[in-house]
Protein backbone atom coordinates (compact mmCIF):
# COMPACT_ATOMS: atom_id res chain seq x y z
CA UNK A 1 -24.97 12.89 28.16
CA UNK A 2 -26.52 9.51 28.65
CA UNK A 3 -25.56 6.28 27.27
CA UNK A 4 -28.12 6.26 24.46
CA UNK A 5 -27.22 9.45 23.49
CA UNK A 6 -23.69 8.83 23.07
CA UNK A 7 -24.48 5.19 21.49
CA UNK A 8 -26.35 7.22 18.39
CA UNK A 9 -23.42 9.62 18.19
CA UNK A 10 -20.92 7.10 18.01
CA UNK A 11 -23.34 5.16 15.50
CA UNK A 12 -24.13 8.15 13.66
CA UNK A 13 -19.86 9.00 13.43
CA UNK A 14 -19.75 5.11 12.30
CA UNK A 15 -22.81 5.79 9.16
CA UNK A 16 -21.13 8.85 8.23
CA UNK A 17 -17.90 7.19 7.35
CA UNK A 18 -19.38 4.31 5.66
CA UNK A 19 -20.91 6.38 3.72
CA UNK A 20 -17.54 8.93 2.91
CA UNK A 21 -15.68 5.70 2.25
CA UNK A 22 -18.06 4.11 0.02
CA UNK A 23 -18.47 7.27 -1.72
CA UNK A 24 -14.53 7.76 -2.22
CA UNK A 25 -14.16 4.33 -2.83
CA UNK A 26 -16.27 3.83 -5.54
CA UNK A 27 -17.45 7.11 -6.54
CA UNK A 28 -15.56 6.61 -9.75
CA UNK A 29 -17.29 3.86 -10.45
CA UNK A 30 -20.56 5.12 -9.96
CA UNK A 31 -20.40 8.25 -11.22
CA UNK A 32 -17.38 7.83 -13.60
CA UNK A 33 -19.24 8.93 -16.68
CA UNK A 34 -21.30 11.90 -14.87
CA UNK A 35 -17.20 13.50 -14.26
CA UNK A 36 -15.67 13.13 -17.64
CA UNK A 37 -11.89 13.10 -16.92
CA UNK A 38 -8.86 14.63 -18.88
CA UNK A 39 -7.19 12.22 -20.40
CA UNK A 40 -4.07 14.08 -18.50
CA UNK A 41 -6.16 12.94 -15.27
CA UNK A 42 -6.66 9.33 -16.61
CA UNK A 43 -2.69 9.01 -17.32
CA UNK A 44 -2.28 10.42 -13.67
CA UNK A 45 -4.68 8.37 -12.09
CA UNK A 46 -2.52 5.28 -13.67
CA UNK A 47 0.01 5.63 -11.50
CA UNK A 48 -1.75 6.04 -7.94
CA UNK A 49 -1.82 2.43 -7.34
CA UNK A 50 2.02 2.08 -8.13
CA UNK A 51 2.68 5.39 -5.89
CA UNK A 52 0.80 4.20 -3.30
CA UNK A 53 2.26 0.65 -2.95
CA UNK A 54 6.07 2.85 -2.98
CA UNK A 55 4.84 5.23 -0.10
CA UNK A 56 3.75 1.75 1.80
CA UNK A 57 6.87 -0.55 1.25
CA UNK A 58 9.85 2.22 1.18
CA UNK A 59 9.86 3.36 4.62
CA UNK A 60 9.45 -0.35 5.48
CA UNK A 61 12.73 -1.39 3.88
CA UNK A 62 14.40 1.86 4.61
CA UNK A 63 14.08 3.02 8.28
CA UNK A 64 16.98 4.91 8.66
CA UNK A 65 16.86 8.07 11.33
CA UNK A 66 18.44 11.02 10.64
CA UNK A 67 22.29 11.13 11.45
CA UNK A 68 22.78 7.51 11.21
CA UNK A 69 24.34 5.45 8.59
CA UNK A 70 22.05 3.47 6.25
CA UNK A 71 21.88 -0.08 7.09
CA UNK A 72 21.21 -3.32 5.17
CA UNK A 73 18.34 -5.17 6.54
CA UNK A 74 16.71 -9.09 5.53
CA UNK A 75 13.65 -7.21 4.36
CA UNK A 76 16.17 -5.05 1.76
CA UNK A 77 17.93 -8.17 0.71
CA UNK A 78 14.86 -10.42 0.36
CA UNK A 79 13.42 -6.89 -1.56
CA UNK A 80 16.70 -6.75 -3.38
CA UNK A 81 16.00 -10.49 -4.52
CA UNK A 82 12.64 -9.81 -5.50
CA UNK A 83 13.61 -6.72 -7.95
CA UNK A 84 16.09 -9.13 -9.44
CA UNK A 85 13.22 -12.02 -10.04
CA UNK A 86 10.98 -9.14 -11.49
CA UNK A 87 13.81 -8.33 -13.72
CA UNK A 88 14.68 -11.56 -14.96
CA UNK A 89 10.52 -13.06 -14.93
CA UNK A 90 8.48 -10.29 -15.39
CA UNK A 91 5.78 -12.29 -13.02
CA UNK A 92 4.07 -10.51 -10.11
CA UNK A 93 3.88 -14.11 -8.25
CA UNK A 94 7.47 -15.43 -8.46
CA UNK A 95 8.22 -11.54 -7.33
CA UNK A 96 6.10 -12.66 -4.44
CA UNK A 97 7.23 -16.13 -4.05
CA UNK A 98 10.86 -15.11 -4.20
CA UNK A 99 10.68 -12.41 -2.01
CA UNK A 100 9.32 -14.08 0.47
CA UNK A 101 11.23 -17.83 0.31
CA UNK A 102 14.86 -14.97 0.26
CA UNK A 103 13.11 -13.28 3.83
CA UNK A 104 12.99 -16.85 5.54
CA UNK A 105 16.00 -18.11 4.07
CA UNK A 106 17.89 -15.07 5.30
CA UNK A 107 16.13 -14.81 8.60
CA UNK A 108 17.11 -18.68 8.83
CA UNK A 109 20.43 -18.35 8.67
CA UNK A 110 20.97 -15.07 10.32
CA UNK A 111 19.10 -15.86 13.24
């Protein structure tokens, strides 16, 4: 196979997932109305940002392998901190803030 030939291949490959991920990215936008959903589906489909964020930051803030004992991390801590700001503010941004300014703090003075 020459080089040209590969070069439209891997071009072609590159196109093709554009395309997929535009498609399943914003298919719902596009063709939302075409696909009439359940409202089952639409209560669902609610809580696939929320599930998605969990599957992302839980095996961050617990890595524990199989046979050991769990262990308490800065990232739980500053996490642990965070949940309590969300409790008491209700605020997306002072979760952030908090979470964060806890992380340093605690890396500060454990390192």
């Amino acid at each position: 196979m020459s080089d040209w030939q590969y070069d439209w291949y891997v071009l072609g490959a590159i196109a093709l997932l554009v395309l997929c991920s535009l498609l399943t990215r914003t298919g719902y936008f596009m063709f939302g109305d075409l696909l009439p959903l359940t409202e089952r589906m639409r209560r669902a489909l609610r809580y696939a940002p929320v599930a998605a964020l969990a599957a992302i930051i839980v095996p961050e803030l617990l890595p524990w392998a199989p046979g050991d004992s769990p262990q308490l991390t800065i990232k739980a801590l500053a996490s642990l901190i965070a949940v309590l700001v969300f409790i008491r503010t209700r605020n997306a941004v002072w979760v952030i803030v908090a979470g964060m300014l806890a992380f340093w703090l605690i890396r500060t003075v454990v390192a």
